[in-house]
N, C-alpha and C. Protein backbone atom coordinates (compact mmCIF):
# COMPACT_ATOMS: atom_id res chain seq x y z
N UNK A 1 1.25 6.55 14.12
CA UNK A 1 0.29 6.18 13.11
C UNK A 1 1.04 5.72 11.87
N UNK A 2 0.57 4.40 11.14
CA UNK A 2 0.98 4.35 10.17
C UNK A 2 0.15 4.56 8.75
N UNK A 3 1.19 5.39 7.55
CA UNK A 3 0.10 5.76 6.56
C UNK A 3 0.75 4.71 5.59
N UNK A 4 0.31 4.26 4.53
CA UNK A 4 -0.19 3.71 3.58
C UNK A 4 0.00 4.01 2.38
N UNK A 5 1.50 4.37 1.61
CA UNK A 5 1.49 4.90 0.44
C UNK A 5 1.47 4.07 -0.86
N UNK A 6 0.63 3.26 -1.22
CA UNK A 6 0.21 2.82 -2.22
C UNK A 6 0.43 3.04 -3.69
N UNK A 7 -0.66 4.09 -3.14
CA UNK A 7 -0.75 5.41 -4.25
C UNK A 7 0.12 5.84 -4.78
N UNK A 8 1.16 6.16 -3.72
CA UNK A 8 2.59 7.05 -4.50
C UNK A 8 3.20 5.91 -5.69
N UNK A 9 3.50 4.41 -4.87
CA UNK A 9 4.26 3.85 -5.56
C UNK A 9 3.65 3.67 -7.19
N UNK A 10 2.11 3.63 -6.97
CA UNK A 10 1.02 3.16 -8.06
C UNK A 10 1.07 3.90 -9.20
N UNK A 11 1.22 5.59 -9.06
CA UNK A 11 1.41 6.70 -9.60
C UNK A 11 2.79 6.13 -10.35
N UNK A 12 3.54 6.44 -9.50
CA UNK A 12 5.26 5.85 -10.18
C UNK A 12 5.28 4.77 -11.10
N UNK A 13 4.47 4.08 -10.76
CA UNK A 13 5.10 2.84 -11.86
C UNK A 13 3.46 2.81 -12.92
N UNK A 14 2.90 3.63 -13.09
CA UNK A 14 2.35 4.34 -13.67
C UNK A 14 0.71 2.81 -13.98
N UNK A 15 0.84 1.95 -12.56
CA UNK A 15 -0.06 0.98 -12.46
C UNK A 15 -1.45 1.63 -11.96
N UNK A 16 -3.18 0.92 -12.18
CA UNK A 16 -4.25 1.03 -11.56
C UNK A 16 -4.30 0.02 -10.73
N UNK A 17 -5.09 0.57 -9.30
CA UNK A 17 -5.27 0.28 -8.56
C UNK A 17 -6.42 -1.55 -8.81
N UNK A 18 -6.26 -1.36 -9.87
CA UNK A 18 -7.09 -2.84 -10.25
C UNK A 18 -6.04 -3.78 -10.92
N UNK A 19 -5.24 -3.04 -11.53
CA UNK A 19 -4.12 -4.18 -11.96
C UNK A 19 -3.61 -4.73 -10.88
N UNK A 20 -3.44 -3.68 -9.72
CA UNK A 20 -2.36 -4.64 -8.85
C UNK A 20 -2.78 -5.48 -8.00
N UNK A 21 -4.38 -4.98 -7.63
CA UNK A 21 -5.53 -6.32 -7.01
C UNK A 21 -5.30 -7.40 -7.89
N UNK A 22 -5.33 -7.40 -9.35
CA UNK A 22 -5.39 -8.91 -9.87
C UNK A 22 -4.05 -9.43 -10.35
N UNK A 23 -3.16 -8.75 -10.13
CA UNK A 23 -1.81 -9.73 -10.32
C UNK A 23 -1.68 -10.16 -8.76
N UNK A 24 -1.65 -9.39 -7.60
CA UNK A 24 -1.35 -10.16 -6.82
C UNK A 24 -2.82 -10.79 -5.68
N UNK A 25 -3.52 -11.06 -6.12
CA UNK A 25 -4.36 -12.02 -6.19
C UNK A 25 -5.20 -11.41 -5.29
N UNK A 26 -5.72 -10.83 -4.62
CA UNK A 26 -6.89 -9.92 -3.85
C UNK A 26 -7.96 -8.80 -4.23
N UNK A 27 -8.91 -9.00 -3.50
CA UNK A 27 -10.20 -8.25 -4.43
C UNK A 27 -9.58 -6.80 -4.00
N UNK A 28 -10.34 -6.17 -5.14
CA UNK A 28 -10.31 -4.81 -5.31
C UNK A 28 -10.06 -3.71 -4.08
N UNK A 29 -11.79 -4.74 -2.97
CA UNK A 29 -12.22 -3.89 -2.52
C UNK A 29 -11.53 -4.00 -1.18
N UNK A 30 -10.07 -4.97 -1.03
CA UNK A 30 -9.64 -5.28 -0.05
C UNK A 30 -8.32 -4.59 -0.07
N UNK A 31 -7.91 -4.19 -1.46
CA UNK A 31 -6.48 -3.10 -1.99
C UNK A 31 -7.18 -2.16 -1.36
N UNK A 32 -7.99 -1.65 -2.11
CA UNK A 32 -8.59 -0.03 -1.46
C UNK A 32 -8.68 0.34 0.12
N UNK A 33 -9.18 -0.97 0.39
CA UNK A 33 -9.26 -0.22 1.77
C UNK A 33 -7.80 -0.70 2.67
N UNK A 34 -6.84 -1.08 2.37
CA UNK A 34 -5.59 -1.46 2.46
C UNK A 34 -4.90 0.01 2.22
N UNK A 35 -5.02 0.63 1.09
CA UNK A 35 -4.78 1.66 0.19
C UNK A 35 -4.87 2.81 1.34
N UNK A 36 -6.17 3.06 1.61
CA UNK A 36 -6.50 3.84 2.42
C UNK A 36 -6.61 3.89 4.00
N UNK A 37 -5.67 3.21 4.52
CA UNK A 37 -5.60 2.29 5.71
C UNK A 37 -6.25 2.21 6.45
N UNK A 38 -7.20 1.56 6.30
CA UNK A 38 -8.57 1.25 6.93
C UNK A 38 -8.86 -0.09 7.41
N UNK A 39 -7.04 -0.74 7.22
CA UNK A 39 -7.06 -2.06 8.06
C UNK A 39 -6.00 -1.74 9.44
N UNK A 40 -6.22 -2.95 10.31
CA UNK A 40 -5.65 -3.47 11.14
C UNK A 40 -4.14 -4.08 11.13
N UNK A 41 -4.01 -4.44 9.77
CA UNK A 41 -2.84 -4.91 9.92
C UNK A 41 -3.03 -5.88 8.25
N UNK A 42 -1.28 -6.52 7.84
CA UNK A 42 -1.38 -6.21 6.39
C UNK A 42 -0.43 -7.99 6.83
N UNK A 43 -0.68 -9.06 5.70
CA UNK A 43 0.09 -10.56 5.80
C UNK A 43 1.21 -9.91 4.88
N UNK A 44 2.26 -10.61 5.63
CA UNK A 44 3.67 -10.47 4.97
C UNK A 44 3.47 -10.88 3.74
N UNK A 45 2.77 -11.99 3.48
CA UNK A 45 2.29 -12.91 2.43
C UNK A 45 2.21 -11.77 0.90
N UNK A 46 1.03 -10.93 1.61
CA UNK A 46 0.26 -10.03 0.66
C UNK A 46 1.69 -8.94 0.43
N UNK A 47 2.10 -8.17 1.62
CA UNK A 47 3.20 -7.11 1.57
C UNK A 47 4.52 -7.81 0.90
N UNK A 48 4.50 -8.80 0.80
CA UNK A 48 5.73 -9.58 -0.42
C UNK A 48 5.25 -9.48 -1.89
N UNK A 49 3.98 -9.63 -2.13
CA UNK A 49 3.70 -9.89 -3.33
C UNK A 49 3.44 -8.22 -4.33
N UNK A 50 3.15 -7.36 -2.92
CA UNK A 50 3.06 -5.94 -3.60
C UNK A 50 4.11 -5.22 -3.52
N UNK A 51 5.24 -5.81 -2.99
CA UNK A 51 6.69 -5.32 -3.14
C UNK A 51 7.04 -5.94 -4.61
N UNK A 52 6.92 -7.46 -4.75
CA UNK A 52 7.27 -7.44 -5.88
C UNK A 52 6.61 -7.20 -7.00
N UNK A 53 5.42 -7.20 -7.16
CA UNK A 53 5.13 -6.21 -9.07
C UNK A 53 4.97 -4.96 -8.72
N UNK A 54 5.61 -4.22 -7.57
CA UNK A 54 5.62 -2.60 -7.87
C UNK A 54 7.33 -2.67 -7.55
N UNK A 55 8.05 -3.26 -7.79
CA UNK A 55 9.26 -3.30 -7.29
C UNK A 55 9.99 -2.36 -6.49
N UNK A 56 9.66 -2.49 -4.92
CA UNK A 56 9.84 -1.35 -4.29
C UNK A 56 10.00 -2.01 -2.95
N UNK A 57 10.81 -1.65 -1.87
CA UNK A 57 10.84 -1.67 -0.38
C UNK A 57 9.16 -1.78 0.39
N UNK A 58 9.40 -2.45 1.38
CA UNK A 58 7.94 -2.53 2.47
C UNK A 58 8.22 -0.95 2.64
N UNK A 59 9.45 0.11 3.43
CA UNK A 59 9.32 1.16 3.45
C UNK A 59 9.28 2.14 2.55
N UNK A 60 8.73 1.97 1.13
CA UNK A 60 8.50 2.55 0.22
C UNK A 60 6.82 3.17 0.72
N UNK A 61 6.07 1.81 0.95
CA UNK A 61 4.68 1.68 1.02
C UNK A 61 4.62 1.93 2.10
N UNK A 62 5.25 1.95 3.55
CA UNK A 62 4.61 1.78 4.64
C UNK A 62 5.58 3.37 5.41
N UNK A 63 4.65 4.03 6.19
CA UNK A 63 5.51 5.30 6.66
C UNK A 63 5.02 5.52 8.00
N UNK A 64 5.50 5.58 9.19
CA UNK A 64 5.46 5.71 10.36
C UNK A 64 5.26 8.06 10.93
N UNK A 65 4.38 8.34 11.23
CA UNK A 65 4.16 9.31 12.04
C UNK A 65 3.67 9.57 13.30
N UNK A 66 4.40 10.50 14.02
CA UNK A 66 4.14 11.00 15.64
C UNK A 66 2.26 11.16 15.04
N UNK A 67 1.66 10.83 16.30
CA UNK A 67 -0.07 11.07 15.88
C UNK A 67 0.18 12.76 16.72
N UNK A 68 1.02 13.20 17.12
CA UNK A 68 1.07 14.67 17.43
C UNK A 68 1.42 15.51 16.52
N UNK A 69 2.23 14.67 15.42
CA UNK A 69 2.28 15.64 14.30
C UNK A 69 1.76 16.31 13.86
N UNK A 70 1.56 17.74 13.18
CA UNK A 70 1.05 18.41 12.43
C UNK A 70 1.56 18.86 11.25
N UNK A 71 0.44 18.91 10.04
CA UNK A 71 0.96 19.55 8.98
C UNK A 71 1.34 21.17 9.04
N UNK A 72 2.71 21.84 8.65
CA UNK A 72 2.77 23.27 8.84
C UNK A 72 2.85 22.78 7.12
């Protein structure tokens, strides 16, 4: 499964989730549910442009887990 850390980076660089929809050019409601990974899959296009105004790695944002994992 892959999760979606957005948030973390968003927190860090101390941005809203609406600034970074309108600098890098996508509606709100298409970050959020991006955010909350509730897509299929993400354009390099878009994952270039949110690497660069949060200045951070694709594996900053993007994190791979066993779906057998559990939280202890």
């Amino acid at each position: 499964m892959i999760i979606v850390n957005i948030d973390v980076m968003l927190a860090k660089r101390k941005m809203s989730v609406t600034e970074l929809a309108e600098r890098i050019g996508i509606s709100l409601t298409n970050l959020s549910l991006l955010k909350n990974g509730r897509v299929k899959g993400i354009r390099f296009e878009t994952l270039d442009k949110i690497c660069e105004i949060l200045k951070c790695q694709p594996g900053d944002l993007l994190e791979w887990r066993d779906d057998d994992e559990t939280d202890e």
